[in-house]
Protein backbone atom coordinates (compact mmCIF):
# COMPACT_ATOMS: atom_id res chain seq x y z
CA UNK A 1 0.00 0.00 0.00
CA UNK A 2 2.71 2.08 1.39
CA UNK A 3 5.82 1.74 -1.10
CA UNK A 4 5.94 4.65 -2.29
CA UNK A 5 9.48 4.93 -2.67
CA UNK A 6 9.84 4.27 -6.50
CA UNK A 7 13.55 5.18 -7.89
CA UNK A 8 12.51 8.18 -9.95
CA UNK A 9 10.49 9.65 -7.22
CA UNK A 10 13.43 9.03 -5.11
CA UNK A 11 15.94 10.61 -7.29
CA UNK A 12 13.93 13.72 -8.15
CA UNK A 13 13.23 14.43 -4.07
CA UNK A 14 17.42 14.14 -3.54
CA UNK A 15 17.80 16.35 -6.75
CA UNK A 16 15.17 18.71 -5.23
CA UNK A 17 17.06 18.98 -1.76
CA UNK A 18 20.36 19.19 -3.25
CA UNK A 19 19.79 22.32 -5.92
CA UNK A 20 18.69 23.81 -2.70
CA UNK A 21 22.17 23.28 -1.06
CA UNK A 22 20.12 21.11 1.69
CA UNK A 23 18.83 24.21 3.35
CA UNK A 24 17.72 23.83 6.70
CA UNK A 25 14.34 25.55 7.70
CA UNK A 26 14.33 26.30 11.02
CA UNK A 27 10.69 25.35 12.05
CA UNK A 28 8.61 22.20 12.64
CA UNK A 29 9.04 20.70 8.80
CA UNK A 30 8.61 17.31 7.63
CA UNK A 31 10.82 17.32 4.43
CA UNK A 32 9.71 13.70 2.97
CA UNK A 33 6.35 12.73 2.02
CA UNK A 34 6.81 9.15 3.58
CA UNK A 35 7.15 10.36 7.52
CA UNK A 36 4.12 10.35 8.99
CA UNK A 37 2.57 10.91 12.98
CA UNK A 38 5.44 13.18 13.71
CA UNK A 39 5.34 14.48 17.24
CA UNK A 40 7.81 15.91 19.50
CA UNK A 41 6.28 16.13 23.25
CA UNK A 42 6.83 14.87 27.14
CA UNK A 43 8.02 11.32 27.18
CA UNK A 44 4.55 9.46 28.65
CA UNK A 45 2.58 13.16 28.04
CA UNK A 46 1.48 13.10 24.36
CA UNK A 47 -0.56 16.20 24.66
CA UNK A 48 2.37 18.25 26.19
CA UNK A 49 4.72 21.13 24.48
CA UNK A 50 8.25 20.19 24.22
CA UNK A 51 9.64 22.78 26.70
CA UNK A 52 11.85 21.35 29.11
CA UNK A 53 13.30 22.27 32.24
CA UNK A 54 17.38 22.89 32.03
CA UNK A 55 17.61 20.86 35.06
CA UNK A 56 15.22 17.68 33.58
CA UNK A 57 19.02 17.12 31.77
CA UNK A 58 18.95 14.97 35.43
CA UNK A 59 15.41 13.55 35.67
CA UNK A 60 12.84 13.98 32.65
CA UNK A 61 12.95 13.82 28.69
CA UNK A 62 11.34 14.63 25.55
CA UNK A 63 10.30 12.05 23.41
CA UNK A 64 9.87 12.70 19.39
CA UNK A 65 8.35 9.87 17.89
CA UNK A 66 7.82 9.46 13.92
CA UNK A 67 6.48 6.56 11.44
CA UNK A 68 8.19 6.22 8.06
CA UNK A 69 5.70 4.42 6.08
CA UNK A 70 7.71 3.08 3.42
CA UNK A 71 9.03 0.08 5.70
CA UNK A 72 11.92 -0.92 5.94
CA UNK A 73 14.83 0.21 7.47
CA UNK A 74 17.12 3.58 7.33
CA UNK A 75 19.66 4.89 8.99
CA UNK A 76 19.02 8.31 10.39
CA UNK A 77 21.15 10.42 12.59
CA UNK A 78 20.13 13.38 14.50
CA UNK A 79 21.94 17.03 15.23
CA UNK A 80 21.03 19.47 18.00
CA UNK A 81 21.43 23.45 16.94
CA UNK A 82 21.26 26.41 19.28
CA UNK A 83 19.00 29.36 18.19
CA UNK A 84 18.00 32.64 19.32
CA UNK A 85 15.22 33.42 20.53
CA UNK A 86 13.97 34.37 16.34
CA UNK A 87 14.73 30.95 15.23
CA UNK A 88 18.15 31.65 14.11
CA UNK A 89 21.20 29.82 15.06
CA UNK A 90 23.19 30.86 17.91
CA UNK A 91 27.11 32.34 17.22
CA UNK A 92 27.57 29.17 19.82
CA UNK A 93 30.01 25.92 19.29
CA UNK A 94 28.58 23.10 20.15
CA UNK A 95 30.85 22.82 22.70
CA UNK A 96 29.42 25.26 24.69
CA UNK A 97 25.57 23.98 24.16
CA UNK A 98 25.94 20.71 24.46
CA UNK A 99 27.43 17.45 26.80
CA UNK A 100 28.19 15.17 24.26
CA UNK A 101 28.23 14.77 20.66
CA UNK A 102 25.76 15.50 17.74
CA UNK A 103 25.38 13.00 14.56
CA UNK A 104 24.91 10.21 16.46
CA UNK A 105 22.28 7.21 15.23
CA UNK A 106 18.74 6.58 15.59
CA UNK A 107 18.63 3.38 17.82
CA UNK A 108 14.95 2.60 18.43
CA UNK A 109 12.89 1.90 15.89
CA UNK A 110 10.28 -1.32 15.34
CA UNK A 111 8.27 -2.63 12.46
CA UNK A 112 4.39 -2.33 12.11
CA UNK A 113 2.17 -5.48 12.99
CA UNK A 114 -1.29 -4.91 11.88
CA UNK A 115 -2.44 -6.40 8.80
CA UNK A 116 -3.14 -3.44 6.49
CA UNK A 117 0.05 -0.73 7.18
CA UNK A 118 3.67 -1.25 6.81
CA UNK A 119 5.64 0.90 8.45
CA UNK A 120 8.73 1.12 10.61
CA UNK A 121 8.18 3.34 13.95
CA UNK A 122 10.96 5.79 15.25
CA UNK A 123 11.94 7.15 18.29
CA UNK A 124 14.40 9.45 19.69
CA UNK A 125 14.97 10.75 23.85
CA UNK A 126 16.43 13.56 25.01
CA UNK A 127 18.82 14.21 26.96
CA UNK A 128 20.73 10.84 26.14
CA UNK A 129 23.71 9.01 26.95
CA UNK A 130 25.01 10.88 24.33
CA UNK A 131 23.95 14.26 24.50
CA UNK A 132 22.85 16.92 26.66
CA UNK A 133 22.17 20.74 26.62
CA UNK A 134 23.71 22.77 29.22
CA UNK A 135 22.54 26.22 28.57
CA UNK A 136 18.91 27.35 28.24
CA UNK A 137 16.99 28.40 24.84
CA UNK A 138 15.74 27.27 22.09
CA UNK A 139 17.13 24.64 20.41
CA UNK A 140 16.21 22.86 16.76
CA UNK A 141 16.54 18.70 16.24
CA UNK A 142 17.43 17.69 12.54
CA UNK A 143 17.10 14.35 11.91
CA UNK A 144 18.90 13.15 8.39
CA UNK A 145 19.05 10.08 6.36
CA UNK A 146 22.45 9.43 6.65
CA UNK A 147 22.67 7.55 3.40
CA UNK A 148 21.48 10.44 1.40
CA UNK A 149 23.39 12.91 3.98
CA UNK A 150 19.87 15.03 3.83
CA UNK A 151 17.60 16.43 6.38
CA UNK A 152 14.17 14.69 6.21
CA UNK A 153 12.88 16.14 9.55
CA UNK A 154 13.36 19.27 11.74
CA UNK A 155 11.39 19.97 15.28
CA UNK A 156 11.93 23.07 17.32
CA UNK A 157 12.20 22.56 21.42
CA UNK A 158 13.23 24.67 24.01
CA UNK A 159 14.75 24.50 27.56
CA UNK A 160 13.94 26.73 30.76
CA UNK A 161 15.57 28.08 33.75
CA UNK A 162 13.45 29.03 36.46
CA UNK A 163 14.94 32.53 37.05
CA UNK A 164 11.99 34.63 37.29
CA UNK A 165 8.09 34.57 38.47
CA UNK A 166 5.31 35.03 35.94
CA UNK A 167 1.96 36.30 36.92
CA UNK A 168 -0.73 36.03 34.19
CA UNK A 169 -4.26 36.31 34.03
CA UNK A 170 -6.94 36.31 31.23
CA UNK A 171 -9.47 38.73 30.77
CA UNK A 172 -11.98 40.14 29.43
CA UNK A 173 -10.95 43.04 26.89
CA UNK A 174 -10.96 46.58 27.52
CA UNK A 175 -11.54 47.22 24.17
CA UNK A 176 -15.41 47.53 24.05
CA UNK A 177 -15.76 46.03 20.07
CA UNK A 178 -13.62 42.51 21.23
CA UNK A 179 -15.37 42.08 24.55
CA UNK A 180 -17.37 38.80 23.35
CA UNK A 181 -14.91 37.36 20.90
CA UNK A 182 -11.06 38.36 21.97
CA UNK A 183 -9.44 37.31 26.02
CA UNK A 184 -6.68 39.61 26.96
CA UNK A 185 -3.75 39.26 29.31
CA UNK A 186 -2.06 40.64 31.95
CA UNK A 187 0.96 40.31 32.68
CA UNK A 188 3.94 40.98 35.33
CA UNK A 189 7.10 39.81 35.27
CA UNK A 190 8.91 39.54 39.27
CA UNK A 191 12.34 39.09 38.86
CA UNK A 192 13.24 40.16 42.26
CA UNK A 193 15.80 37.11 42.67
CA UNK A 194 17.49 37.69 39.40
CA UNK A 195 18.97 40.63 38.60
CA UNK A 196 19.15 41.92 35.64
CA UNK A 197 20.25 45.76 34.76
CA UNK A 198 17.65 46.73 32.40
CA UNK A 199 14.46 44.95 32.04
CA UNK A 200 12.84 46.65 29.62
CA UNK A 201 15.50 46.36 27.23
CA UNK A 202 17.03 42.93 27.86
CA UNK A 203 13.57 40.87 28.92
CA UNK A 204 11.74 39.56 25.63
CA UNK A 205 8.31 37.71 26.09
CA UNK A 206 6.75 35.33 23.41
CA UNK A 207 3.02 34.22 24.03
CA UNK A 208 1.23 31.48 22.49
CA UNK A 209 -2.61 30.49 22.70
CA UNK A 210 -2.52 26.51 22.20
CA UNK A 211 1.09 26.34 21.17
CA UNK A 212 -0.27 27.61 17.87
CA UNK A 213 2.68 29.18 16.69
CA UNK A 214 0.93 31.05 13.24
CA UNK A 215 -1.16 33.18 15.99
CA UNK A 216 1.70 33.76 18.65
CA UNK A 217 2.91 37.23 19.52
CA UNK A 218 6.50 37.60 19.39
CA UNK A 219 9.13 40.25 21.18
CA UNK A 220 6.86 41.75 23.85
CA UNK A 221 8.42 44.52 25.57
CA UNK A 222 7.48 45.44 29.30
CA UNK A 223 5.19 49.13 28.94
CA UNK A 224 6.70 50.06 32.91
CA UNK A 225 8.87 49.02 35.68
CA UNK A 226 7.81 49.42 39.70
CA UNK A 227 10.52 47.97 41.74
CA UNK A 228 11.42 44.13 40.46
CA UNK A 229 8.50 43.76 38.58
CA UNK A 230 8.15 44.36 34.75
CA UNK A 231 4.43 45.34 33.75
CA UNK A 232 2.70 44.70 30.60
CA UNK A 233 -0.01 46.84 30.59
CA UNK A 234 -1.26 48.66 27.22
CA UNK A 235 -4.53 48.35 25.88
CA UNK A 236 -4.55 45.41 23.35
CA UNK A 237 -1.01 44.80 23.71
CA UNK A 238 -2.01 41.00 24.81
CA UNK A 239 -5.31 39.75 22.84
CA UNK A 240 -6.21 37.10 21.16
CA UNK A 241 -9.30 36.20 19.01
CA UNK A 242 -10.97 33.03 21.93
CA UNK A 243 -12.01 31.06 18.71
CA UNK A 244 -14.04 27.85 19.83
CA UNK A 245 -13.91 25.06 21.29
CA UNK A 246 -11.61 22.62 18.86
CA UNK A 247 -13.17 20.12 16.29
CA UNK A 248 -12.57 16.87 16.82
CA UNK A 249 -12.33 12.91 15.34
CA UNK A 250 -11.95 9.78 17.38
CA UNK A 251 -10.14 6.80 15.40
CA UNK A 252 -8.54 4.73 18.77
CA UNK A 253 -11.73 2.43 17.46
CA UNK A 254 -11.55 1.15 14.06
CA UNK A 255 -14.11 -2.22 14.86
CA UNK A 256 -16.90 0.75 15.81
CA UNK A 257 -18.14 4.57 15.06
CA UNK A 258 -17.22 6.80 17.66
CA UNK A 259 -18.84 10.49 17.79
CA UNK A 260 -17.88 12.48 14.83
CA UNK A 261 -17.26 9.96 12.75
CA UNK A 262 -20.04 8.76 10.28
CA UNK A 263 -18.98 5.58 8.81
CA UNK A 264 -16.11 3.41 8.93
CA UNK A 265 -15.09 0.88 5.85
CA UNK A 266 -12.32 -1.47 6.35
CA UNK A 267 -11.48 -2.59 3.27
CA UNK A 268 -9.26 -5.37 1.43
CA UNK A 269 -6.20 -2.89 1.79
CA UNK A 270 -7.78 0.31 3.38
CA UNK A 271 -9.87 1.23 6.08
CA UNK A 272 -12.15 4.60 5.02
CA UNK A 273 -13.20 6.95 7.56
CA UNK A 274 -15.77 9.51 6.69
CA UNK A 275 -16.30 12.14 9.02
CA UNK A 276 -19.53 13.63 9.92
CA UNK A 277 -21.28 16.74 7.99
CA UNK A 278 -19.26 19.99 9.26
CA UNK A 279 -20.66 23.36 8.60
CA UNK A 280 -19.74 27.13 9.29
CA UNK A 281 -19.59 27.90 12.81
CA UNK A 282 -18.93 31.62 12.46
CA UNK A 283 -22.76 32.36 13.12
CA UNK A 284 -23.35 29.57 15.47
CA UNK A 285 -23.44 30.34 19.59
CA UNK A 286 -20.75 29.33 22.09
CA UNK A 287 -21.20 25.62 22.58
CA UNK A 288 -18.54 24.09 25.70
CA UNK A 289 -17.24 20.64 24.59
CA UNK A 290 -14.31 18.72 25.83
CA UNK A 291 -11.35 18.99 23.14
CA UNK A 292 -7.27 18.72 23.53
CA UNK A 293 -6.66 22.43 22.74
CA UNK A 294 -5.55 21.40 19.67
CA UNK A 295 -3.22 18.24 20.25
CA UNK A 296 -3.67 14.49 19.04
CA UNK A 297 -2.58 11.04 20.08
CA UNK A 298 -2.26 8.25 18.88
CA UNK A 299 -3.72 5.17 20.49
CA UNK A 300 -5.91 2.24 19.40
CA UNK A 301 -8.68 0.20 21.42
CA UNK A 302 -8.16 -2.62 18.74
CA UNK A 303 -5.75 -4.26 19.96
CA UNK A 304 -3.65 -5.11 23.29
CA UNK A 305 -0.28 -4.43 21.33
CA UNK A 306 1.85 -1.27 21.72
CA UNK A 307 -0.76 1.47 20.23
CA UNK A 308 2.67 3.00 18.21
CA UNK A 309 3.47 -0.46 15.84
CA UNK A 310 0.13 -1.78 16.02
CA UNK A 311 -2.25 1.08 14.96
CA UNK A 312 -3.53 1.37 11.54
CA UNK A 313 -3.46 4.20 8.82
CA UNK A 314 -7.28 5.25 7.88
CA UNK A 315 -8.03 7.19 5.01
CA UNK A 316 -10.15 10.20 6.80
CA UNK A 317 -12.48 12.23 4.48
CA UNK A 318 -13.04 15.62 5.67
CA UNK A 319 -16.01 18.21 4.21
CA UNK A 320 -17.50 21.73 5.02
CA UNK A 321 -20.55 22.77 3.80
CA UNK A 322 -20.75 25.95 2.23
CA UNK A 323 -22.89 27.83 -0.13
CA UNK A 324 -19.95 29.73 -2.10
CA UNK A 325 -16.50 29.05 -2.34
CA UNK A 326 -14.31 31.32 -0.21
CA UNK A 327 -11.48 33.93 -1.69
CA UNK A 328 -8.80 31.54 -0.44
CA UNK A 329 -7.78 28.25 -0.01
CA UNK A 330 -9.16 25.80 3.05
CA UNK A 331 -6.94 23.75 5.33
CA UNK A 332 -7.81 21.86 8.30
CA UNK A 333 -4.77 22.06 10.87
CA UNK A 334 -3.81 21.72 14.54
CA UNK A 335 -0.81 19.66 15.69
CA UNK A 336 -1.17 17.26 13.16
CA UNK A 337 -0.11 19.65 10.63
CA UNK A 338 2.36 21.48 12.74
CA UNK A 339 -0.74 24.21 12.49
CA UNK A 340 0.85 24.84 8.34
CA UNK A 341 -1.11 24.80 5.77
CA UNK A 342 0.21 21.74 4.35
CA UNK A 343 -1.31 20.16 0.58
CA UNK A 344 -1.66 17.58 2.37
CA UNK A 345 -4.84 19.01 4.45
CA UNK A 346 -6.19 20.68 1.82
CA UNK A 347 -9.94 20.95 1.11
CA UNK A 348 -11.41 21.33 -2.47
CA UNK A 349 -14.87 23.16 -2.70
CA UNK A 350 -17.64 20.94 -5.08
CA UNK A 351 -19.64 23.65 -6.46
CA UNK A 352 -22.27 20.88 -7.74
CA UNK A 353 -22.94 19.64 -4.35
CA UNK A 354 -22.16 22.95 -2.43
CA UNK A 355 -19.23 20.92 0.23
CA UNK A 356 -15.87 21.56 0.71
CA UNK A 357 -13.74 17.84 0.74
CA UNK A 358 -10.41 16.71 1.53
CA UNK A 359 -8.86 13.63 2.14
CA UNK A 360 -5.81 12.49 4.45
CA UNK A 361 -3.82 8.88 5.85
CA UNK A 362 -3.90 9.46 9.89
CA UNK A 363 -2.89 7.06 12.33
CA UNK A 364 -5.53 5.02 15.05
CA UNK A 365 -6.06 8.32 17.21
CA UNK A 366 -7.48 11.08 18.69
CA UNK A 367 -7.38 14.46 16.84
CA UNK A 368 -8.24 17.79 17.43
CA UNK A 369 -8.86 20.00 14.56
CA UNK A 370 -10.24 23.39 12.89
CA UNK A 371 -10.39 24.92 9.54
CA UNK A 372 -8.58 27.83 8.68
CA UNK A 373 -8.59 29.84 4.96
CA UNK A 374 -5.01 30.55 4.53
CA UNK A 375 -4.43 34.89 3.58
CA UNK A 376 -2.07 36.08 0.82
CA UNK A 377 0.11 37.03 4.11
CA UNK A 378 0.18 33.37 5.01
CA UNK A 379 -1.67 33.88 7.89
CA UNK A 380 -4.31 31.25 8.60
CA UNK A 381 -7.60 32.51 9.39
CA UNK A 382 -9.10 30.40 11.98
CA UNK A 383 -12.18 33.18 13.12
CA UNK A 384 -13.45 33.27 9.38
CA UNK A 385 -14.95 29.85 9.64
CA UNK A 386 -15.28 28.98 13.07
CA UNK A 387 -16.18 32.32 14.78
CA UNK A 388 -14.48 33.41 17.89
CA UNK A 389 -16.23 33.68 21.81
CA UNK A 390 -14.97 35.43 24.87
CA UNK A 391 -16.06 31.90 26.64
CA UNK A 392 -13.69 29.51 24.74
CA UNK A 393 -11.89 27.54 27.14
CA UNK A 394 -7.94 28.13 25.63
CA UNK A 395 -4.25 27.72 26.80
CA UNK A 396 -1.67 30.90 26.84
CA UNK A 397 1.75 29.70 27.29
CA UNK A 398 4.06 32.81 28.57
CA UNK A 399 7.69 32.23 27.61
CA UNK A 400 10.49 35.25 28.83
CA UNK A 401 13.63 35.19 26.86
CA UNK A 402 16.43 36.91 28.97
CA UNK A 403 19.89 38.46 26.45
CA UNK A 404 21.95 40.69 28.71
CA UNK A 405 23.77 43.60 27.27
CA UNK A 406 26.74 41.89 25.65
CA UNK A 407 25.97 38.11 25.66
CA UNK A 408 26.10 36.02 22.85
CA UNK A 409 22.64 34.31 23.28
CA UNK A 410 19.37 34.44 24.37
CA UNK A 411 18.23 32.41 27.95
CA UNK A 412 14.87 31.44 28.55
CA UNK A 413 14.74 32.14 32.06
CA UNK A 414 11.11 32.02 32.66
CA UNK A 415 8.06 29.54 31.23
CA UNK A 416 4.44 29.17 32.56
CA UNK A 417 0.71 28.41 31.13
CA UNK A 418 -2.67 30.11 31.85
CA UNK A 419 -6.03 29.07 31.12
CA UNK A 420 -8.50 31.27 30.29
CA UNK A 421 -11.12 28.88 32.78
CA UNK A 422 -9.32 27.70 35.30
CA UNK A 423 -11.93 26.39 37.09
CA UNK A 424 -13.01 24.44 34.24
């Protein structure tokens, strides 16, 4: 089903990567069709951000896990890079990042067992025997096929010191027009046990609603100092659009429908998922439902094997109703799709029937998901089709990137996460 790996495709993807002098992008990005399930996250915590405490290099790991649906075996090696805190690499040595060395192999891997997909399943830990970080930051793992000396994976991760208190709330917008569809935040930075000279200028905050990265704000500056606390506090300096509650598809049961999903054909060598009807939500009230603010996992109640070799690849069909075709194109994205607008998860509209469809292969799971019409700008416009309420339960994780006057990187001395509904 899976072997997709036909010479000529082969040679054209190396011939691709080489004319482009195997240039690195320095983001989640899955450079070969045939990896599949990526995710980077807490070892035993699926739905979990890979941020790691500098100290876990003791006690604690992150786990990125991968299927390469091909079959088979490769040999891939991986390579840890130091970045600033705008995704570009650090004017670090290795030496000076890192315990250990880089390029080392990929050790654990294991075939598929089920009966209908072949694939060979991947993982990685870190910190290693081989490798550690010892300074904070953000850091990007590439993994490469080391026969074709390429990269065919890249994740972003990041390490924390605990150097200085964060004190966050959501709220309710002071802006009048985005009180019912935007949540704010305050924000105050204590740094009374670390001291640092100028906080306005050397303190950098990033904030994130759901890890979404395509909606983050970047390079916050503090708006006023009193004593050792920094204070973020300008009108709509901190607001978000609350969106709703995520979409979502349950595929852990293959043998059985599960709510979402209208029909399930297992096939001679594929097993067909069709979703059920999804319309515009922009209109629609706020409706509270349980969802993984965006994450997935995979898992199977099929069978009593290890959910990551024994879990099957289903064929999920995807639609939208809509009268008219919108300006732009329509994705559906969340983790899955490192929240890109990737072909992959693109929707076609059906003018004849008046329904948006899209197919893609996903893994025995549990997905959250929304659709988004991607701008010329790139951004992807969640809001447009979903519609966006102050009572949306959401994540905000606050991370504060700390570059004294004079250093040659940026620390990230301070991580925490809010929830709009804490009592939830």
């Amino acid at each position: 089903m899976y072997k997709l790996r036909a010479s000529l495709i082969y040679i054209i993807l190396f011939t691709s990567i080489c004319l482009q002098g195997q240039r690195l992008i320095y983001d989640d990005y899955v450079y070969m069709d045939y990896l599949k399930s990526v995710k980077l996250s807490h070892a035993g915590i699926q739905a979990s951000l890979p941020i790691i405490d500098l100290q876990s290099r003791f006690s604690g790991q992150l786990l990125l896990s991968f299927d390469d649906i091909e079959g088979g075996f490769k040999e891939m090696t991986y390579r840890i890079i130091h970045c600033d805190k705008d995704w570009y690499p650090s004017d670090l040595d290795e030496i000076e990042y890192l315990d250990g060395f880089n390029g080392e192999e990929i050790n654990e891997y294991a075939y598929s067992i089920n009966g209908y997909s072949d694939y060979t399943h991947y993982e990685l830990s870190l910190p290693n025997d081989d490798v550690r970080w010892t300074i904070s930051g953000n850091y990007l793992l590439v993994i490469y096929d080391q026969d074709l000396d390429v990269p065919i994976l890249t994740r972003r991760f990041r390490v924390a010191e605990n150097q200085v208190s964060i004190i966050a709330q959501v709220t309710r917008p002071r802006k009048v027009q985005d009180s019912k569809t935007h949540q704010d935040l305050n924000l105050i930075i204590n740094h009374k046990d670390f001291r640092i000279n100028q906080p306005r200028e050397e303190l950098y905050v990033s904030i994130f609603q759901n890890g979404n990265p395509n909606s983050a704000i970047h390079n916050l500056y503090g708006t006023y100092e009193r004593g050792d606390q920094l204070h973020f506090d300008q009108i709509g300096m901190i607001s978000f659009p609350a969106l709703k509650e995520f979409r979502s598809f349950d595929i852990r049961p293959i043998s059985y429908t599960s709510e979402f999903v209208n029909s399930i054909d297992q096939g001679e060598e594929e097993t067909l998922v069709l979703l059920d009807p999804c319309e515009k939500r922009s209109s629609r009230n706020f409706l509270s439902q349980f969802d993984l603010n965006g994450y997935f996992i995979i898992d199977n109640f099929d069978s009593r094997s290890e959910p990551e070799t024994s879990s099957e690849y289903c064929k999920v069909i995807f639609n939208l109703k809509s009268e008219t075709a919108f300006e732009k194109d329509i994705y559906i994205i969340g983790e899955f799709s490192d929240w890109q607008a990737n072909e992959e998860y693109k929707l076609e509209f059906d003018n004849e029937r008046k329904i948006y469809l899209g197919e893609a292969y996903f893994k025995q799971g549990y997905y959250d998901y929304m659709f988004a019409m991607k701008r010329d700008d790139g951004f992807l416009d969640i809001d447009l089709i979903e519609g966006s309420f102050n009572e949306t339960e959401n994540d905000y994780q606050i991370l504060v990137y700390y570059r004294e006057y004079g250093a040659r990187f940026d620390r990230l001395v301070g991580v925490t996460t809010v929830n709009s509904n804490p009592n939830k």
